[in-house]
PDB file of N, CA and C in Angstrom:
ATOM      1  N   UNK A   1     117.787 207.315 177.228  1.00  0.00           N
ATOM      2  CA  UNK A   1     117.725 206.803 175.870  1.00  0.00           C
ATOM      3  C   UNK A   1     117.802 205.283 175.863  1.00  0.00           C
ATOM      4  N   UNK A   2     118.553 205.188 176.644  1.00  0.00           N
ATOM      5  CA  UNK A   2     118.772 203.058 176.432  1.00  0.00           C
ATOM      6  C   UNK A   2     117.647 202.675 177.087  1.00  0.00           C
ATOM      7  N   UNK A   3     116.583 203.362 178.009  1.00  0.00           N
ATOM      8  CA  UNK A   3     115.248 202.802 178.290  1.00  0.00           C
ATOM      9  C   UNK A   3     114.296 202.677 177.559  1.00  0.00           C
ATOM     10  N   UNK A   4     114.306 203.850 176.422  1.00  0.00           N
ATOM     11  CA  UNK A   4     113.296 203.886 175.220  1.00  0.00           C
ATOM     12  C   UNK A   4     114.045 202.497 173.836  1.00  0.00           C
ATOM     13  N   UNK A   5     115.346 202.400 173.861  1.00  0.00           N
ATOM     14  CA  UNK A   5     116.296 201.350 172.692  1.00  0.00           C
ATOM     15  C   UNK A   5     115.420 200.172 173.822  1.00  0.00           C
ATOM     16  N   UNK A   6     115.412 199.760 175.100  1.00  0.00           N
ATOM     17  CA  UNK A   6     114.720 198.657 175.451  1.00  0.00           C
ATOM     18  C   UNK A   6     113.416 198.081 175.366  1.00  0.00           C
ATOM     19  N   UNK A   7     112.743 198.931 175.497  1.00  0.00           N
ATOM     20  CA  UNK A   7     111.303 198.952 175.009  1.00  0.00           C
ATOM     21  C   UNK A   7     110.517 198.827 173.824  1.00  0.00           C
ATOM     22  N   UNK A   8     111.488 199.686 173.187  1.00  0.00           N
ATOM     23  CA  UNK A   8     111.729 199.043 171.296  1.00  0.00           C
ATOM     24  C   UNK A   8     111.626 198.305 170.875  1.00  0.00           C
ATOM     25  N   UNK A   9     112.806 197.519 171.449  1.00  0.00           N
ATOM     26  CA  UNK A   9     113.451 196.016 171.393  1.00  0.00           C
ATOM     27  C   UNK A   9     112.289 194.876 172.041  1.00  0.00           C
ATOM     28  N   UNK A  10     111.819 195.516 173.028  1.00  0.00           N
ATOM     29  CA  UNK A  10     110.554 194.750 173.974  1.00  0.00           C
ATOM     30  C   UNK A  10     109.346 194.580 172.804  1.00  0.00           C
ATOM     31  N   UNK A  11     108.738 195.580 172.376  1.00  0.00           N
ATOM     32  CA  UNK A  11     107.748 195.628 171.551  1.00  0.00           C
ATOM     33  C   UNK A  11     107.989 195.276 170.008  1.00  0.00           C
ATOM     34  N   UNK A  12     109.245 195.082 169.651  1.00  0.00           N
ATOM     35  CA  UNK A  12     109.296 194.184 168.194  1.00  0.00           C
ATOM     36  C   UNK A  12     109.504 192.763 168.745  1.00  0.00           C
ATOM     37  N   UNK A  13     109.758 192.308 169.529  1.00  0.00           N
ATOM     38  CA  UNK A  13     109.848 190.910 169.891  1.00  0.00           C
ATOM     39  C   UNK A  13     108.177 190.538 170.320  1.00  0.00           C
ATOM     40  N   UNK A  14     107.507 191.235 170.580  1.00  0.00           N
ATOM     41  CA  UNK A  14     106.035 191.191 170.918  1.00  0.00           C
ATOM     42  C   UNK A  14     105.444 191.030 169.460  1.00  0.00           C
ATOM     43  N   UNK A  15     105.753 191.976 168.902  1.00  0.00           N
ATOM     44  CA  UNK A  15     105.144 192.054 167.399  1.00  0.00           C
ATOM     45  C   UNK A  15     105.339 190.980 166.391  1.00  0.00           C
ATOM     46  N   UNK A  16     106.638 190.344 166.803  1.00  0.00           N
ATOM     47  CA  UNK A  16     107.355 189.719 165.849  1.00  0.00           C
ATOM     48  C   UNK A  16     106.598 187.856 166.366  1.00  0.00           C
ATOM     49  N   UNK A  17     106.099 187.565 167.607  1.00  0.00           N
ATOM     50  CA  UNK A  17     106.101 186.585 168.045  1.00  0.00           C
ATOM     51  C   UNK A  17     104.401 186.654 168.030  1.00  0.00           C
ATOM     52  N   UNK A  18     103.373 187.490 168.144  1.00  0.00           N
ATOM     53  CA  UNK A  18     102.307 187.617 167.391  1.00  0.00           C
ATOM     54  C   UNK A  18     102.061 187.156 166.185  1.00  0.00           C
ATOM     55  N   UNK A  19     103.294 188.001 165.680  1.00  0.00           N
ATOM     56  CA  UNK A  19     103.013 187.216 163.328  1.00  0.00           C
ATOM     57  C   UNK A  19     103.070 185.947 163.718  1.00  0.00           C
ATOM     58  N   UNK A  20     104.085 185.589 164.528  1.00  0.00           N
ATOM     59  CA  UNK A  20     104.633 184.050 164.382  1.00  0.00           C
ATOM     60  C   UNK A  20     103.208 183.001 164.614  1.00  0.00           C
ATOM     61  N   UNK A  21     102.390 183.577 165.758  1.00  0.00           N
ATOM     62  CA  UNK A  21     101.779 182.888 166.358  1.00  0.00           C
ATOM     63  C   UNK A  21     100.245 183.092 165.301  1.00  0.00           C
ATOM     64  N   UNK A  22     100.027 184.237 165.078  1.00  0.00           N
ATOM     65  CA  UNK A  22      98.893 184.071 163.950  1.00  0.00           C
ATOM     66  C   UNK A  22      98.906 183.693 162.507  1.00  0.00           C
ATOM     67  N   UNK A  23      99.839 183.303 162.063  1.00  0.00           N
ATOM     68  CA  UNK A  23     100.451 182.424 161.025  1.00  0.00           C
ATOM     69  C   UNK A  23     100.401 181.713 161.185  1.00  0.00           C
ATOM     70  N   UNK A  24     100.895 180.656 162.203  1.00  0.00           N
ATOM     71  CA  UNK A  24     100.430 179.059 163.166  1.00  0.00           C
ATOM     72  C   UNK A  24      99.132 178.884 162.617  1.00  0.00           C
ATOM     73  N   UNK A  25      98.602 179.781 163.608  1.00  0.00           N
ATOM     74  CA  UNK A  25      97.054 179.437 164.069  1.00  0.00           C
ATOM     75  C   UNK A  25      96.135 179.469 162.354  1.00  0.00           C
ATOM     76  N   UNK A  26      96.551 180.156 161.677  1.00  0.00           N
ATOM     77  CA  UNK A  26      96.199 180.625 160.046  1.00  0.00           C
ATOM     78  C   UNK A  26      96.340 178.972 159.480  1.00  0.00           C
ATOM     79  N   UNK A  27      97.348 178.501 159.514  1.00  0.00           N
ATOM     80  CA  UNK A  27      97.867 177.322 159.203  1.00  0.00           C
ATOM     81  C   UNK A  27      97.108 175.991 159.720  1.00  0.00           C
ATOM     82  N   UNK A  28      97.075 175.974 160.781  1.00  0.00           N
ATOM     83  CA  UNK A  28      96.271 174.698 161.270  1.00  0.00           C
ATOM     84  C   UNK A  28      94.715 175.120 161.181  1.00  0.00           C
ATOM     85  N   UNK A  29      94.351 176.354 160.863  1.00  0.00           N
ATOM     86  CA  UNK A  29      92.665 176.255 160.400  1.00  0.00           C
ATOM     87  C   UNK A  29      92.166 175.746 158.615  1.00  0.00           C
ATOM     88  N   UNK A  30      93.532 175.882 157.923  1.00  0.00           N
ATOM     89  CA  UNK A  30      93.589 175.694 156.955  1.00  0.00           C
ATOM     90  C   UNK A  30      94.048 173.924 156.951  1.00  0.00           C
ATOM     91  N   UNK A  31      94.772 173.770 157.545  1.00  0.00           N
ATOM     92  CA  UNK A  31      95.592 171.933 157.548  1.00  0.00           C
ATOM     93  C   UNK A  31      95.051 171.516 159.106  1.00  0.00           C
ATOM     94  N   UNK A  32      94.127 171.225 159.883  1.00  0.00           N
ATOM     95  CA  UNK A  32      93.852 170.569 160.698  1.00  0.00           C
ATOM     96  C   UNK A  32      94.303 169.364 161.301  1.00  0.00           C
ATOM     97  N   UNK A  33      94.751 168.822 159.742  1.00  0.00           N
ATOM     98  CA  UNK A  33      95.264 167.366 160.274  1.00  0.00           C
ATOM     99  C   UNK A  33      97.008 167.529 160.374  1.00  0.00           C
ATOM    100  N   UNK A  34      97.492 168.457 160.230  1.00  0.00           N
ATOM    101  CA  UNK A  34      98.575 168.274 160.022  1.00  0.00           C
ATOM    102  C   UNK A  34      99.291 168.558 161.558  1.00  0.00           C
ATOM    103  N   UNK A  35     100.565 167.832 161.147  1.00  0.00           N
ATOM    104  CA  UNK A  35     101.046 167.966 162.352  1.00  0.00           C
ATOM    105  C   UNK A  35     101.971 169.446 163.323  1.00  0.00           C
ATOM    106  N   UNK A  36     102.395 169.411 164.123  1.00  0.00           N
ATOM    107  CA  UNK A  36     103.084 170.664 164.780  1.00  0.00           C
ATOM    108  C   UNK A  36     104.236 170.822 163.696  1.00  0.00           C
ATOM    109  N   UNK A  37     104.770 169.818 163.388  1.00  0.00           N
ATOM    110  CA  UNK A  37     106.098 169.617 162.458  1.00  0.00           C
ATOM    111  C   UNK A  37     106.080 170.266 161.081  1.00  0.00           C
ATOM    112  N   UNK A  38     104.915 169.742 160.948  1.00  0.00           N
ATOM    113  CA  UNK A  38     104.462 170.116 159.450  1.00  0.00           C
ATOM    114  C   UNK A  38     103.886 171.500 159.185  1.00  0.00           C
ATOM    115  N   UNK A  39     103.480 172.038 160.270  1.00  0.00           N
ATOM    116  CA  UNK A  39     102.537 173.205 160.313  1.00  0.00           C
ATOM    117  C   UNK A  39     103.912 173.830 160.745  1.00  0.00           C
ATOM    118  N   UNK A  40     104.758 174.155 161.847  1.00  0.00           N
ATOM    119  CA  UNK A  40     106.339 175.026 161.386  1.00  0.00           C
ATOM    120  C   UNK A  40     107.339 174.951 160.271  1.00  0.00           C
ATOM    121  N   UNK A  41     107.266 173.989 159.747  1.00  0.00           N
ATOM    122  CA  UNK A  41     107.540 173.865 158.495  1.00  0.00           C
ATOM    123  C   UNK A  41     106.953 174.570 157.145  1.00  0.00           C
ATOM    124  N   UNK A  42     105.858 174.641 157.497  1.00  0.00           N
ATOM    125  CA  UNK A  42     105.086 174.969 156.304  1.00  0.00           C
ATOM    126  C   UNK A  42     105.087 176.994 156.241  1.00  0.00           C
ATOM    127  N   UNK A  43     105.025 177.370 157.791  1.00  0.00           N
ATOM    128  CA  UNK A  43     105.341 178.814 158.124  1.00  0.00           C
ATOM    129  C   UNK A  43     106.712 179.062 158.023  1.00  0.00           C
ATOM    130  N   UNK A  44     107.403 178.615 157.990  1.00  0.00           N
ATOM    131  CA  UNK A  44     109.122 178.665 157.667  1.00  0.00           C
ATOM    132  C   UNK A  44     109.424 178.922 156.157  1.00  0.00           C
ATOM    133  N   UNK A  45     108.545 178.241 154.848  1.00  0.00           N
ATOM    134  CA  UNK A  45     108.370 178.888 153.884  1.00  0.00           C
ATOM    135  C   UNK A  45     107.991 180.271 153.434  1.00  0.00           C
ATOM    136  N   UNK A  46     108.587 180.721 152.714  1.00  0.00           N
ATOM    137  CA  UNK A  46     108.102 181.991 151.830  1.00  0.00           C
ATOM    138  C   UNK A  46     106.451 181.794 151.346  1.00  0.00           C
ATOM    139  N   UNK A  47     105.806 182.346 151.310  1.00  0.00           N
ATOM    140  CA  UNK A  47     104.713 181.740 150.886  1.00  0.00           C
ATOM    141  C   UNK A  47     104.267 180.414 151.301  1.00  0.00           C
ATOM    142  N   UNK A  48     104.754 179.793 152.110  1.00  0.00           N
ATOM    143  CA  UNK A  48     104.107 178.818 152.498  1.00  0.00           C
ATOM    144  C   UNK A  48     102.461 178.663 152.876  1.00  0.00           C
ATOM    145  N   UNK A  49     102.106 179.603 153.519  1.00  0.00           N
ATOM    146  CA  UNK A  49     100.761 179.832 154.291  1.00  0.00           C
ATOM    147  C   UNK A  49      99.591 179.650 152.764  1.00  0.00           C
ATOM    148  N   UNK A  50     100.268 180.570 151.816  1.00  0.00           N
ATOM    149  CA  UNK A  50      99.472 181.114 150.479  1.00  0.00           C
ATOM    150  C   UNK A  50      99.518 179.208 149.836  1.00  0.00           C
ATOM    151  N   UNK A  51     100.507 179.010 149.763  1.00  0.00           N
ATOM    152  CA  UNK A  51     100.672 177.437 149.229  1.00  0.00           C
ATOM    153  C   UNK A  51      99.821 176.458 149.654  1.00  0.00           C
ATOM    154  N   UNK A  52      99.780 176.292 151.271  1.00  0.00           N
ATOM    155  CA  UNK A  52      99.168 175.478 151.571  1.00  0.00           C
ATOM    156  C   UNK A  52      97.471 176.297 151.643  1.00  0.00           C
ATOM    157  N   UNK A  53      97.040 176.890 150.973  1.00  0.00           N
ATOM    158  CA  UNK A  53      95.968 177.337 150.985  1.00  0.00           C
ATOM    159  C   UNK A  53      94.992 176.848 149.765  1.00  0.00           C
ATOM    160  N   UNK A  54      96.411 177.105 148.940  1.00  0.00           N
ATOM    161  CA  UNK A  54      95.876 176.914 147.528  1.00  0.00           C
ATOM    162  C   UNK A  54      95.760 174.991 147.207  1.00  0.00           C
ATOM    163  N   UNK A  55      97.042 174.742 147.940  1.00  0.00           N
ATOM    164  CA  UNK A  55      97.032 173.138 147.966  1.00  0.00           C
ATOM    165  C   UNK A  55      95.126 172.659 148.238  1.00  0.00           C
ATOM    166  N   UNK A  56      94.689 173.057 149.294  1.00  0.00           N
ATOM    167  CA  UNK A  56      93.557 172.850 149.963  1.00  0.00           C
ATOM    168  C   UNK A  56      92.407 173.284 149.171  1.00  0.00           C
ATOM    169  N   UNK A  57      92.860 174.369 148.628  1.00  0.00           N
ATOM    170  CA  UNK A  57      91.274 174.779 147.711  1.00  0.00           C
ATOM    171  C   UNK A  57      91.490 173.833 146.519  1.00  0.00           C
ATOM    172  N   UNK A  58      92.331 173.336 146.204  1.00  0.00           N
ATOM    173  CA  UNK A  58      91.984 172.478 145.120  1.00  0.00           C
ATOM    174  C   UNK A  58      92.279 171.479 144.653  1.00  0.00           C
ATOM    175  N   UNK A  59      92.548 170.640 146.387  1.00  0.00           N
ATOM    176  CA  UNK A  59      92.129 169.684 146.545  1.00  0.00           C
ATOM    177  C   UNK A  59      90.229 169.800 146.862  1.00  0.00           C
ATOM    178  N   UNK A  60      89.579 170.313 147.268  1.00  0.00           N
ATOM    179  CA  UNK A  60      88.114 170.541 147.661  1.00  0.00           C
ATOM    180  C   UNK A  60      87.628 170.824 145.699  1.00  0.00           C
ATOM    181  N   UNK A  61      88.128 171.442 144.780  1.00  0.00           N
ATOM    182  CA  UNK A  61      87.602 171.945 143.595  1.00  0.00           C
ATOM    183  C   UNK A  61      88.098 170.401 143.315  1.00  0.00           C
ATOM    184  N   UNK A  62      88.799 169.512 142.983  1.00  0.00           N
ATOM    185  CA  UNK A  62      89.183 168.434 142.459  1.00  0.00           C
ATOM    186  C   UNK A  62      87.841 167.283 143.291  1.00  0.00           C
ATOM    187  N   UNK A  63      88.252 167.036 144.264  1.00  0.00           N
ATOM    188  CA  UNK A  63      86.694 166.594 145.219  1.00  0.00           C
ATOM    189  C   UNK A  63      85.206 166.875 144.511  1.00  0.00           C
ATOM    190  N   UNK A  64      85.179 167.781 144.418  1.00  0.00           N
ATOM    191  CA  UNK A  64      83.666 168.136 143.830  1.00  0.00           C
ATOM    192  C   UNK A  64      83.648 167.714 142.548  1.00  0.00           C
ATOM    193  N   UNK A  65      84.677 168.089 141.307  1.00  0.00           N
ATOM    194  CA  UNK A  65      84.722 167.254 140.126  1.00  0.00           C
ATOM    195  C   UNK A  65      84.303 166.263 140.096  1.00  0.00           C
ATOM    196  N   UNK A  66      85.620 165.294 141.330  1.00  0.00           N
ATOM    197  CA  UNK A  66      85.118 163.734 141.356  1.00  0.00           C
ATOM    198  C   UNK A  66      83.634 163.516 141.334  1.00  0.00           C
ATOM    199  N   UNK A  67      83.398 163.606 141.925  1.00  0.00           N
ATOM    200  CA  UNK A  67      81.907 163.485 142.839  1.00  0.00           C
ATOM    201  C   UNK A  67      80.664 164.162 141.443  1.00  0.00           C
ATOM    202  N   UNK A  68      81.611 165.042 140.897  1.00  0.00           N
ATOM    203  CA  UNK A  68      80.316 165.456 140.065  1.00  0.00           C
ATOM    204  C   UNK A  68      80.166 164.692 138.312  1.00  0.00           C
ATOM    205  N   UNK A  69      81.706 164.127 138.104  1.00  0.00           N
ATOM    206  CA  UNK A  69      82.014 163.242 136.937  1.00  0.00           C
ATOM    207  C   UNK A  69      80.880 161.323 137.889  1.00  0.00           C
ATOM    208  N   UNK A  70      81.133 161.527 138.995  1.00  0.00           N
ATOM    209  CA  UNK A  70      80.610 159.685 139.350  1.00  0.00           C
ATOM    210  C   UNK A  70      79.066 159.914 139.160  1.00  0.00           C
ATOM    211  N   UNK A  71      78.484 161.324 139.541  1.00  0.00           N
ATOM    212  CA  UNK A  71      76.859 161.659 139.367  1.00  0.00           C
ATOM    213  C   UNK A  71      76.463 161.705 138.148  1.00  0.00           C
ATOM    214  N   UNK A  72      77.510 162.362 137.071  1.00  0.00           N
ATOM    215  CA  UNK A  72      77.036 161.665 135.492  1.00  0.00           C
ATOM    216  C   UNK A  72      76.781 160.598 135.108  1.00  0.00           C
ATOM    217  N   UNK A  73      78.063 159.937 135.531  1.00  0.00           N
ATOM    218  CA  UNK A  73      78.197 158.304 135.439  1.00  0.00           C
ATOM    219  C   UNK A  73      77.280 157.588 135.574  1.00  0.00           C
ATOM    220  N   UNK A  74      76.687 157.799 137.014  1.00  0.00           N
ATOM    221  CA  UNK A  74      75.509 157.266 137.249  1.00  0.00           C
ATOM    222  C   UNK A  74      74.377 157.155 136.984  1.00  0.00           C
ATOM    223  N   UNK A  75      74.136 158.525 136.686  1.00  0.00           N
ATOM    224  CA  UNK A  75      72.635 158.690 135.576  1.00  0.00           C
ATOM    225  C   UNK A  75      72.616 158.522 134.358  1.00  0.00           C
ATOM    226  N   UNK A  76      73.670 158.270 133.742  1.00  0.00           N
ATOM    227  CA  UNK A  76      73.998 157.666 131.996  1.00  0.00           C
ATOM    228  C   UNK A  76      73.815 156.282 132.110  1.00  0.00           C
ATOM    229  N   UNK A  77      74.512 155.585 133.137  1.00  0.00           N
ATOM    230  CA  UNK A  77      74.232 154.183 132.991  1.00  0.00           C
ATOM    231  C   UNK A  77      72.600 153.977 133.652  1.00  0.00           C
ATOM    232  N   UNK A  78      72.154 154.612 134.389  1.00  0.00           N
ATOM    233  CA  UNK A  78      70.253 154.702 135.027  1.00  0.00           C
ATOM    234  C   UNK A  78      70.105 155.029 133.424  1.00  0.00           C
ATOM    235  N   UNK A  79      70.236 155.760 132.597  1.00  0.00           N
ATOM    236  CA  UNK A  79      69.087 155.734 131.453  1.00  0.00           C
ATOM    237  C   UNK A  79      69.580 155.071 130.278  1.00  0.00           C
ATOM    238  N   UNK A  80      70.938 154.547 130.489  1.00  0.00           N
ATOM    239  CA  UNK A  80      70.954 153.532 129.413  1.00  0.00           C
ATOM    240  C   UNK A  80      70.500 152.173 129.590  1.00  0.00           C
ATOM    241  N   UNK A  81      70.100 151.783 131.207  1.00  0.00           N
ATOM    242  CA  UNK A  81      69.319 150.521 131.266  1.00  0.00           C
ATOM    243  C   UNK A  81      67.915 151.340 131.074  1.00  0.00           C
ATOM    244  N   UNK A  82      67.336 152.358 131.309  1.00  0.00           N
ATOM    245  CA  UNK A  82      65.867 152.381 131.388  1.00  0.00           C
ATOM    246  C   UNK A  82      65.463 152.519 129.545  1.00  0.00           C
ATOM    247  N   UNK A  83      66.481 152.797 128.936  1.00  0.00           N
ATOM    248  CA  UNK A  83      66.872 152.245 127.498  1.00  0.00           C
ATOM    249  C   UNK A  83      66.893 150.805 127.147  1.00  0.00           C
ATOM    250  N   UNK A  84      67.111 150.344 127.783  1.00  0.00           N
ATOM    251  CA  UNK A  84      67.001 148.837 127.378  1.00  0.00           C
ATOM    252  C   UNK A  84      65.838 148.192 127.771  1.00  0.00           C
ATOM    253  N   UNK A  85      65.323 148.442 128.726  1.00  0.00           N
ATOM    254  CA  UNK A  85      63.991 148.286 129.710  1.00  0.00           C
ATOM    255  C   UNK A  85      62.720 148.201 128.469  1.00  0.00           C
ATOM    256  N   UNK A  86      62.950 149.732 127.794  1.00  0.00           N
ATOM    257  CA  UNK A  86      62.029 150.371 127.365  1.00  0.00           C
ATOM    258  C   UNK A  86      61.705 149.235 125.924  1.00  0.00           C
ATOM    259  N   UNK A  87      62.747 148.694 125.170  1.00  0.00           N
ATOM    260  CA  UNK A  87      62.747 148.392 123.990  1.00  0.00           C
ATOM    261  C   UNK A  87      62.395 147.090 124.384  1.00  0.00           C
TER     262      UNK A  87
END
């Protein structure tokens, strides 16, 4: 019996250091730049992984806004000189 309680014990420490390690790896495909510090830190949270996910998607949805408010910008002021051009 205490050979099967060891093996137990063997294979939740296997299991348990897997999560650990594909949570990491989950983490730095999501934060690339971030550091080792920051990336165990961030898996040490409850939800951390979900957080920094969401942090990232919208920072990228905020990005595209930008970018899509400066492409208005730009073509309002292109046809308010081709407005002035014209007259």
């Amino acid at each position: 019996m205490d050979g099967v309680l060891k093996e137990s014990y063997t294979v939740q420490k296997m299991v348990e250091k897997f999560s650990i390690d594909t949570t990491l790896k989950r983490i730095r495909l999501v934060l690339p730049e971030a550091t080792e510090e920051e990336v165990r830190d961030i898996a040490s949270k409850p939800k951390g992984v979900e957080m920094a996910v969401r942090s990232k998607l919208s920072g990228k949805a905020s990005t595209r806004l930008k970018n899509a408010h400066a492409d208005i910008m730009s073509k309002a002021q292109g046809i308010a000189e081709l407005e002035v051009a014209v007259e």
